[in-house]
N, C-alpha and C. Protein backbone atom coordinates (compact mmCIF):
# COMPACT_ATOMS: atom_id res chain seq x y z
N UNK A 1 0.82 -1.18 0.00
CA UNK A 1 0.00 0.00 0.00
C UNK A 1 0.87 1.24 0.00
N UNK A 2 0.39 2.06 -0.88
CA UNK A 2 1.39 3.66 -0.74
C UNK A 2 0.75 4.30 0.15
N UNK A 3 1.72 5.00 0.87
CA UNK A 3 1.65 6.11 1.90
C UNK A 3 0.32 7.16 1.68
N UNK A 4 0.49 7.56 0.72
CA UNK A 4 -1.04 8.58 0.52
C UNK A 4 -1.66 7.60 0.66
N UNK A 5 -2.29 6.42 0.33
CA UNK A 5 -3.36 5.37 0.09
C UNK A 5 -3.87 5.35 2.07
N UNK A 6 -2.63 5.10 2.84
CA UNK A 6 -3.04 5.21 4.09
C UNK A 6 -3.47 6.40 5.28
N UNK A 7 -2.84 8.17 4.01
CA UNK A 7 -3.49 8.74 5.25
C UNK A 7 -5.26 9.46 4.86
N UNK A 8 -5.72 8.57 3.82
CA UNK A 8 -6.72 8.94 3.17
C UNK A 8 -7.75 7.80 4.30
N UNK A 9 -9.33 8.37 4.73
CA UNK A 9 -10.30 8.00 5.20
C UNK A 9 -10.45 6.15 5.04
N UNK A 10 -10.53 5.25 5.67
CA UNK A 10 -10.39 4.09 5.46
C UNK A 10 -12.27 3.48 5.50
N UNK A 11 -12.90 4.32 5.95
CA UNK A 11 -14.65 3.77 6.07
C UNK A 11 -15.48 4.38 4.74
N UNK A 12 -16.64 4.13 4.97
CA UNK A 12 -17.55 5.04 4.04
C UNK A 12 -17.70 6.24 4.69
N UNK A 13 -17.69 7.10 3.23
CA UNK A 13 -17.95 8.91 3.77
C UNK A 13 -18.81 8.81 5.07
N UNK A 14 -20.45 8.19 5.06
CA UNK A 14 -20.58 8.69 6.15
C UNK A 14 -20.46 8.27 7.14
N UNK A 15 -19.78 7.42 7.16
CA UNK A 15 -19.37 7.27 8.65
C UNK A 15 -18.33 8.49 9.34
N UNK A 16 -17.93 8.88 8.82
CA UNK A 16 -17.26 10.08 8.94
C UNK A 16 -18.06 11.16 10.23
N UNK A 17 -19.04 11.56 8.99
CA UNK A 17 -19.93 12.33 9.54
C UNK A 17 -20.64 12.35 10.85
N UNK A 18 -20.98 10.75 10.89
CA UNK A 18 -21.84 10.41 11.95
C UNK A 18 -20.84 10.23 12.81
N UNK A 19 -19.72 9.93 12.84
CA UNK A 19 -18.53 9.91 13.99
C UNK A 19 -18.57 11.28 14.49
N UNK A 20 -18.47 12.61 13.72
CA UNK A 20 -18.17 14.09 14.13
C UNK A 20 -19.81 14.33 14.78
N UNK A 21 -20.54 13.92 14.37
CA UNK A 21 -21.69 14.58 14.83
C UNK A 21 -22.09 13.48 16.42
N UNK A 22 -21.23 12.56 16.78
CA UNK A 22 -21.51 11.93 17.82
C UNK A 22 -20.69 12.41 18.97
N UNK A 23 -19.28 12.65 18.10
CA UNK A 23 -18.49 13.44 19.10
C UNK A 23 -18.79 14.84 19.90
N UNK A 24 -19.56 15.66 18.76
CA UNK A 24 -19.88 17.02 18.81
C UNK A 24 -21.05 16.83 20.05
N UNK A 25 -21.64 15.59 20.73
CA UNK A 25 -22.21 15.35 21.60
C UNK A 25 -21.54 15.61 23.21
N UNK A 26 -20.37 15.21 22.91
CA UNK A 26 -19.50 15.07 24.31
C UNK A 26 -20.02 15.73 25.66
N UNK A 27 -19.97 17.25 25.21
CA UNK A 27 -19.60 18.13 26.80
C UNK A 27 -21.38 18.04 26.82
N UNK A 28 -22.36 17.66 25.95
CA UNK A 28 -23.96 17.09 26.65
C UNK A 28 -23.68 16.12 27.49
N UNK A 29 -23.21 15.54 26.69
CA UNK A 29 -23.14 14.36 27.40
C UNK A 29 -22.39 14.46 28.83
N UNK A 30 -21.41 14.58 29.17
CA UNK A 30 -20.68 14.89 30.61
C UNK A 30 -21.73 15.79 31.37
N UNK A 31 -22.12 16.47 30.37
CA UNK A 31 -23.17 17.49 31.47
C UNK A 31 -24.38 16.68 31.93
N UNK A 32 -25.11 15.93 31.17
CA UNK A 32 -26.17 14.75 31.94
C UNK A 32 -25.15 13.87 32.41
N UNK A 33 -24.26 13.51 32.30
CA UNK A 33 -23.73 12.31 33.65
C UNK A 33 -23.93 13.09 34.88
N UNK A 34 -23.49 14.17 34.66
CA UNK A 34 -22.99 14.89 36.05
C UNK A 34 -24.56 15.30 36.79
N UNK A 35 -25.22 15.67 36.18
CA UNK A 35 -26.75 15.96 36.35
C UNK A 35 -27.34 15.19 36.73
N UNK A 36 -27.58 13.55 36.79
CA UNK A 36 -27.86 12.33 36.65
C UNK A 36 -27.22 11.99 38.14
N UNK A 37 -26.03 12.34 38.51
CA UNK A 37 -25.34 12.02 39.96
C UNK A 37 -26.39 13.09 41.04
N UNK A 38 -26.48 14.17 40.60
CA UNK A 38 -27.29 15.17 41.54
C UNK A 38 -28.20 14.94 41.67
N UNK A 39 -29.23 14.75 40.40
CA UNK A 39 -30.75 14.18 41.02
C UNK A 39 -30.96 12.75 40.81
N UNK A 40 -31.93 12.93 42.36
CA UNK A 40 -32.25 11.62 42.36
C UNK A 40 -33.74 11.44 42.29
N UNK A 41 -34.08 10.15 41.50
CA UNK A 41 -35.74 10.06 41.24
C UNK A 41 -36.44 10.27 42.37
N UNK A 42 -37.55 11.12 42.09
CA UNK A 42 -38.65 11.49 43.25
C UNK A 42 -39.83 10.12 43.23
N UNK A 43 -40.31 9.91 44.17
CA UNK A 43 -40.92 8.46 44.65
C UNK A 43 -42.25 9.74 45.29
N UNK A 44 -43.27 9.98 44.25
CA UNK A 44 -44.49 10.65 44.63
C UNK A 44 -45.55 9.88 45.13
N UNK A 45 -45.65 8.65 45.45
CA UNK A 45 -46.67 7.61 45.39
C UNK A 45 -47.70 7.69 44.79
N UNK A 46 -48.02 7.94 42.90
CA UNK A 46 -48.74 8.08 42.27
C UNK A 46 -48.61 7.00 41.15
N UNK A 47 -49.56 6.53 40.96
CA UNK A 47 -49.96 5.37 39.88
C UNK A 47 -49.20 5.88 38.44
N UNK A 48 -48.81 5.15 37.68
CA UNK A 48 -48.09 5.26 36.76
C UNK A 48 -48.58 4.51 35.33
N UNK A 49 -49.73 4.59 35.63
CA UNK A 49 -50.51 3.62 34.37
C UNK A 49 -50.61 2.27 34.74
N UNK A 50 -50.62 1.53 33.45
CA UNK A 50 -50.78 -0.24 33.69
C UNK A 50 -49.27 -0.60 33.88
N UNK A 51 -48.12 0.04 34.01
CA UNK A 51 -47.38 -0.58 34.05
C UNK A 51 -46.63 -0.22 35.32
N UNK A 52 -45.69 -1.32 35.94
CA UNK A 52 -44.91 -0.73 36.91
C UNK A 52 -43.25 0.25 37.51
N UNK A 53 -43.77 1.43 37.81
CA UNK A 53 -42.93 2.28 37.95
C UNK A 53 -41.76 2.45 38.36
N UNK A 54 -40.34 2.23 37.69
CA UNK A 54 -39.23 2.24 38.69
C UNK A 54 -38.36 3.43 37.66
N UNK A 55 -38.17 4.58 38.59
CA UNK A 55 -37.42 5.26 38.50
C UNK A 55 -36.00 5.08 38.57
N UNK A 56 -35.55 4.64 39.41
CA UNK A 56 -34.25 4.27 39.71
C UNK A 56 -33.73 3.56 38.73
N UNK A 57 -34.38 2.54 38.18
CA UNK A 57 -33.67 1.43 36.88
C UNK A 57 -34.19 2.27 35.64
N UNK A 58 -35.13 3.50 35.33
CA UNK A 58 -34.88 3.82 34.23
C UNK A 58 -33.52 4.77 34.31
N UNK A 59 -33.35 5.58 35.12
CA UNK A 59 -32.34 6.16 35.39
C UNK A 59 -30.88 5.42 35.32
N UNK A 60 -30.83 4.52 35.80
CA UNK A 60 -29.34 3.44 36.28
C UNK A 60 -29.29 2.99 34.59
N UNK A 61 -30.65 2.70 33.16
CA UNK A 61 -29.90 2.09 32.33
C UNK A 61 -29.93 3.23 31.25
N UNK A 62 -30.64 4.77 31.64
CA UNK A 62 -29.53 6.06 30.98
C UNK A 62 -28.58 6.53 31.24
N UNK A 63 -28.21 6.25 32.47
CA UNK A 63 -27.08 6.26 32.72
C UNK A 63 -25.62 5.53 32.31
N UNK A 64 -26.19 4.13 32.27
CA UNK A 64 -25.52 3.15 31.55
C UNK A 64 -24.83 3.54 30.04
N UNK A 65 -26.23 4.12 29.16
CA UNK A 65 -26.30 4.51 28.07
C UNK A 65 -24.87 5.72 27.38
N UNK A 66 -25.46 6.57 28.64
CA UNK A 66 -24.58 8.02 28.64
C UNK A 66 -23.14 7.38 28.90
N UNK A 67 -22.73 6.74 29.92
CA UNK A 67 -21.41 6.15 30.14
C UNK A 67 -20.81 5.63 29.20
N UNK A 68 -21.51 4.49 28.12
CA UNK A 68 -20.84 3.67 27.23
C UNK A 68 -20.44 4.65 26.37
N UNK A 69 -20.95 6.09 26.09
CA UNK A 69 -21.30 6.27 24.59
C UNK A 69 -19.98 7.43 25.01
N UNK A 70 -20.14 8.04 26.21
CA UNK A 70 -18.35 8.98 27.34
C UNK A 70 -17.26 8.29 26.63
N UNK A 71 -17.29 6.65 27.06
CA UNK A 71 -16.22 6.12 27.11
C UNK A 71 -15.96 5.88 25.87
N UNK A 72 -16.31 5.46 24.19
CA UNK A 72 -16.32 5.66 22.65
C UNK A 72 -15.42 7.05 22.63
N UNK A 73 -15.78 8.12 23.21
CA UNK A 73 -15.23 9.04 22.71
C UNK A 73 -13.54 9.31 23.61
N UNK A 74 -14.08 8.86 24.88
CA UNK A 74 -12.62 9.49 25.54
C UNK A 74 -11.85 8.35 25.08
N UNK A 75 -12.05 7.11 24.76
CA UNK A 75 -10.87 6.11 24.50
C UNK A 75 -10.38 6.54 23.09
N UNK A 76 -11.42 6.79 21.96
CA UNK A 76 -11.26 7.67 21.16
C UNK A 76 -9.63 8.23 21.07
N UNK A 77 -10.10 9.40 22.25
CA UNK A 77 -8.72 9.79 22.47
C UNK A 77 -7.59 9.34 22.46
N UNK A 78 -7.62 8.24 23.60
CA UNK A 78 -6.13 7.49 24.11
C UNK A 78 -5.73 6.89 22.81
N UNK A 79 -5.87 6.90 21.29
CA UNK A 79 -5.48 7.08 20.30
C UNK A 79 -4.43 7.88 19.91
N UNK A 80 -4.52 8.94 20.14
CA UNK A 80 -3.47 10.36 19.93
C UNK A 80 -2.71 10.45 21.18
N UNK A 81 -1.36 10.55 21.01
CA UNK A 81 -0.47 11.14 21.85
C UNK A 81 -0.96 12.79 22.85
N UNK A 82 -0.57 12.26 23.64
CA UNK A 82 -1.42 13.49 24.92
C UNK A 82 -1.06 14.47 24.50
N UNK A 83 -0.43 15.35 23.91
CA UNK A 83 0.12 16.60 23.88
C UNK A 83 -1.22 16.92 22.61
N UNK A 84 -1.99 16.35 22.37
CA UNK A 84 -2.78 16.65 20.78
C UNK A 84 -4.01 15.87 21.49
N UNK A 85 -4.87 15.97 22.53
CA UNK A 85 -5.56 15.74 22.84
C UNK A 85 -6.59 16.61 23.29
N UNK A 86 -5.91 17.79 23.65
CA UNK A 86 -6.80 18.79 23.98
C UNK A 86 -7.42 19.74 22.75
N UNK A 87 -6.33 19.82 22.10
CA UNK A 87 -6.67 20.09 20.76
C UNK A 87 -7.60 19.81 20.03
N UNK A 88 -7.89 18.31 19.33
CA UNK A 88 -8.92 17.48 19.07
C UNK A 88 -9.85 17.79 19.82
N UNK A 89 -10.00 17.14 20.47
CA UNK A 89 -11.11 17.64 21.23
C UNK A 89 -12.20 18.99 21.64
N UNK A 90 -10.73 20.11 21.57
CA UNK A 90 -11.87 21.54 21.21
C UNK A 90 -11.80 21.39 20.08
N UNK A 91 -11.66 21.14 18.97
CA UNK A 91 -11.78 21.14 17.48
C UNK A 91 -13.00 20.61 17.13
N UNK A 92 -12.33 19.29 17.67
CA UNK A 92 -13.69 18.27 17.05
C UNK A 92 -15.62 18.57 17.60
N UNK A 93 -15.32 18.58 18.78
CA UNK A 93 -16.03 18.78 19.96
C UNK A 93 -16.87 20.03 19.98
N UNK A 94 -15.61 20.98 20.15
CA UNK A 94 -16.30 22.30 20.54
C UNK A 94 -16.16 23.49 19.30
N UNK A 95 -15.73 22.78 17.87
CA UNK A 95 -15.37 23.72 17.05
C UNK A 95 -14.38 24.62 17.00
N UNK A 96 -13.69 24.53 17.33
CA UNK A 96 -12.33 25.63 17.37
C UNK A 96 -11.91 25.08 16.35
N UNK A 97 -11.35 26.36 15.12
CA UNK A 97 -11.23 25.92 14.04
C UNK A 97 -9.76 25.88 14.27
N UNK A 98 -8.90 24.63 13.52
CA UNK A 98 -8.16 24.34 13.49
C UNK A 98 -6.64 25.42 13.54
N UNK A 99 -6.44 25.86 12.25
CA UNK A 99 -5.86 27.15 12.53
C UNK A 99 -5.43 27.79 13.50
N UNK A 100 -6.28 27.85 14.87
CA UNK A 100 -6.21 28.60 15.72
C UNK A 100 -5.48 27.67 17.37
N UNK A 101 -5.05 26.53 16.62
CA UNK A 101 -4.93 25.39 17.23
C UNK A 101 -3.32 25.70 17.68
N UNK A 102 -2.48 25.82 18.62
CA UNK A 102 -0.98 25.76 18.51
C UNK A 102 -0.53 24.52 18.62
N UNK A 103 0.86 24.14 18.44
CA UNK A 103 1.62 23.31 18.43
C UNK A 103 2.12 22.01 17.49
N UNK A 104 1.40 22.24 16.12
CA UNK A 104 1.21 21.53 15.27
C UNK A 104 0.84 22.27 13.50
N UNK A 105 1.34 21.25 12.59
CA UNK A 105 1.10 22.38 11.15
C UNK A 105 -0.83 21.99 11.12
N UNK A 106 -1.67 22.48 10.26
CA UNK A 106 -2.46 21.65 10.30
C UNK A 106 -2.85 20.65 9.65
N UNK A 107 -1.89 20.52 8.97
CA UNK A 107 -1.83 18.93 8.72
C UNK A 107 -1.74 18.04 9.34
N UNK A 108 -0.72 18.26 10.52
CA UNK A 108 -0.90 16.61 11.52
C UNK A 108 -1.94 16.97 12.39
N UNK A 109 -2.66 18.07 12.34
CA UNK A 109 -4.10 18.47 13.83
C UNK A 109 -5.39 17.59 12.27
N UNK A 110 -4.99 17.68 11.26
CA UNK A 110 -5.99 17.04 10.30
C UNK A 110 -5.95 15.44 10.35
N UNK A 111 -4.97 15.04 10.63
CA UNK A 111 -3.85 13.43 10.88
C UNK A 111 -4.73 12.83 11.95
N UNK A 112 -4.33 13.65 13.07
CA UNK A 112 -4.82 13.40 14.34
C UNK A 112 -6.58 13.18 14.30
N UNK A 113 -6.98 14.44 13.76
CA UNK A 113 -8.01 14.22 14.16
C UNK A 113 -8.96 13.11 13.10
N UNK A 114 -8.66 12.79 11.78
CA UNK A 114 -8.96 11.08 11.15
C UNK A 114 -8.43 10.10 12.18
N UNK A 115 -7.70 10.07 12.73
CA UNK A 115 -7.33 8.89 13.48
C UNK A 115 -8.68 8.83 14.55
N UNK A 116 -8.80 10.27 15.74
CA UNK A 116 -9.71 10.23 16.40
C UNK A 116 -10.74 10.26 16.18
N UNK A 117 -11.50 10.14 14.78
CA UNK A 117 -12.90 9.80 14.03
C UNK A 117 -13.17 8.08 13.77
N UNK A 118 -11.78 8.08 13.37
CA UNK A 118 -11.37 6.40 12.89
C UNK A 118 -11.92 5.51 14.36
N UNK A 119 -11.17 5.93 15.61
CA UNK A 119 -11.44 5.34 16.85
C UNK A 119 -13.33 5.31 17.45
N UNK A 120 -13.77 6.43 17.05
CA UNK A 120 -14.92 6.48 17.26
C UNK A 120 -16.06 5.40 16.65
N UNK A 121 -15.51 4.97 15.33
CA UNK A 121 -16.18 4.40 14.52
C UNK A 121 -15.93 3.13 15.12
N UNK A 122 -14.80 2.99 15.03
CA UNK A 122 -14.08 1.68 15.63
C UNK A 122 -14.73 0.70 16.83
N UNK A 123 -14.84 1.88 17.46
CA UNK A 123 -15.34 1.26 19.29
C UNK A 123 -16.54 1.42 19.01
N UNK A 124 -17.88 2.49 18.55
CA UNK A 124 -19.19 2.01 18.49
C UNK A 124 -19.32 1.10 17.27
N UNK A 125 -18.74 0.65 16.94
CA UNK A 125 -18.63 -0.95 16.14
C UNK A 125 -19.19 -0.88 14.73
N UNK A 126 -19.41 0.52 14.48
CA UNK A 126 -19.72 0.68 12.80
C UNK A 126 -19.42 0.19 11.75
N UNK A 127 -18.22 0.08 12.16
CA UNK A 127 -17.00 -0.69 11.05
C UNK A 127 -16.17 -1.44 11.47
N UNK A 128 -15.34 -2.54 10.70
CA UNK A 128 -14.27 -3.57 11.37
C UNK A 128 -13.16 -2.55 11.32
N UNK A 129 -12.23 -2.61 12.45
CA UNK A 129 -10.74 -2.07 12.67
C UNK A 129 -9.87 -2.01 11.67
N UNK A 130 -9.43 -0.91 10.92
CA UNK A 130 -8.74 -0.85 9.93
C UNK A 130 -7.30 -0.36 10.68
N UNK A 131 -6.39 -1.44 11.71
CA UNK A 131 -5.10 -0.99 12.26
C UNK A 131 -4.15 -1.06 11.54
N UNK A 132 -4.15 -0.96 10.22
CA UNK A 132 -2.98 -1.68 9.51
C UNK A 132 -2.72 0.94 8.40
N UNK A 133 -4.05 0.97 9.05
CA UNK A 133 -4.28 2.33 8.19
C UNK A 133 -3.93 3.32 9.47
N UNK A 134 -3.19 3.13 10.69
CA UNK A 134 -2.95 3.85 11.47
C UNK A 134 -1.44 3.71 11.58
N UNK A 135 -0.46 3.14 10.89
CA UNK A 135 0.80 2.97 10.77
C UNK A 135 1.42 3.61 10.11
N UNK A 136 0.83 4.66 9.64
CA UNK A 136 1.65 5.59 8.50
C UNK A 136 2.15 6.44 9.44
């Protein structure tokens, strides 16, 4: 395989997309974990229809939910060398346009951040592991 061949996108376009637009979730997401620790279900003793009411286990498996989907993105990370982590992350995340990024041309903050799209895809299981396209 030639070198350009590997630092070019290894999935379908949109997976791409749907990786950035899952990431661009993040700091919601941390913000209901953290929200989710503070309140706790209210127990009003009121009928809840025909079915039976448990607050606590709908809560414990959005919570569940919110956790798995944290951990996709922060392992995500542990992909990229730490010094280019914070970076990515306001980029990807919070939009800070690249450019404005220090410590890097933006070509390797463009490098970095396919790799940390690649990982996203990777771990919510969209696609099979293409590790042989992270060796360049």
């Amino acid at each position: 395989m030639r070198t350009d061949e590997l630092t070019k996108w290894p999935y379908a376009p949109d997976l791409r997309g749907r990786a950035l637009h899952f990431a661009k979730g993040y700091d919601r997401l941390r913000h209901e974990a953290d929200e989710m620790i503070a309140q706790a279900p209210m127990m009003d003793g009121q009928p809840r229809g025909t079915k039976t009411s448990d607050p606590t286990a709908a809560a414990a498996i959005r919570r569940e939910r919110i956790t798995h989907e944290i951990g996709i993105i922060e392992g995500a990370l542990l992909d990229i060398e730490p010094e280019y982590r914070a970076g990515i992350l306001d980029n990807v995340c919070r939009g800070v346009p690249m450019w404005r990024l220090d410590g890097a041309t933006e070509r390797t903050w463009s490098r970095k951040r396919r790799v940390f799209l690649a990982g996203i895809v990777e771990r919510a299981g969209w696609a099979e592991p293409a590790s042989e396209w992270r060796s360049y």
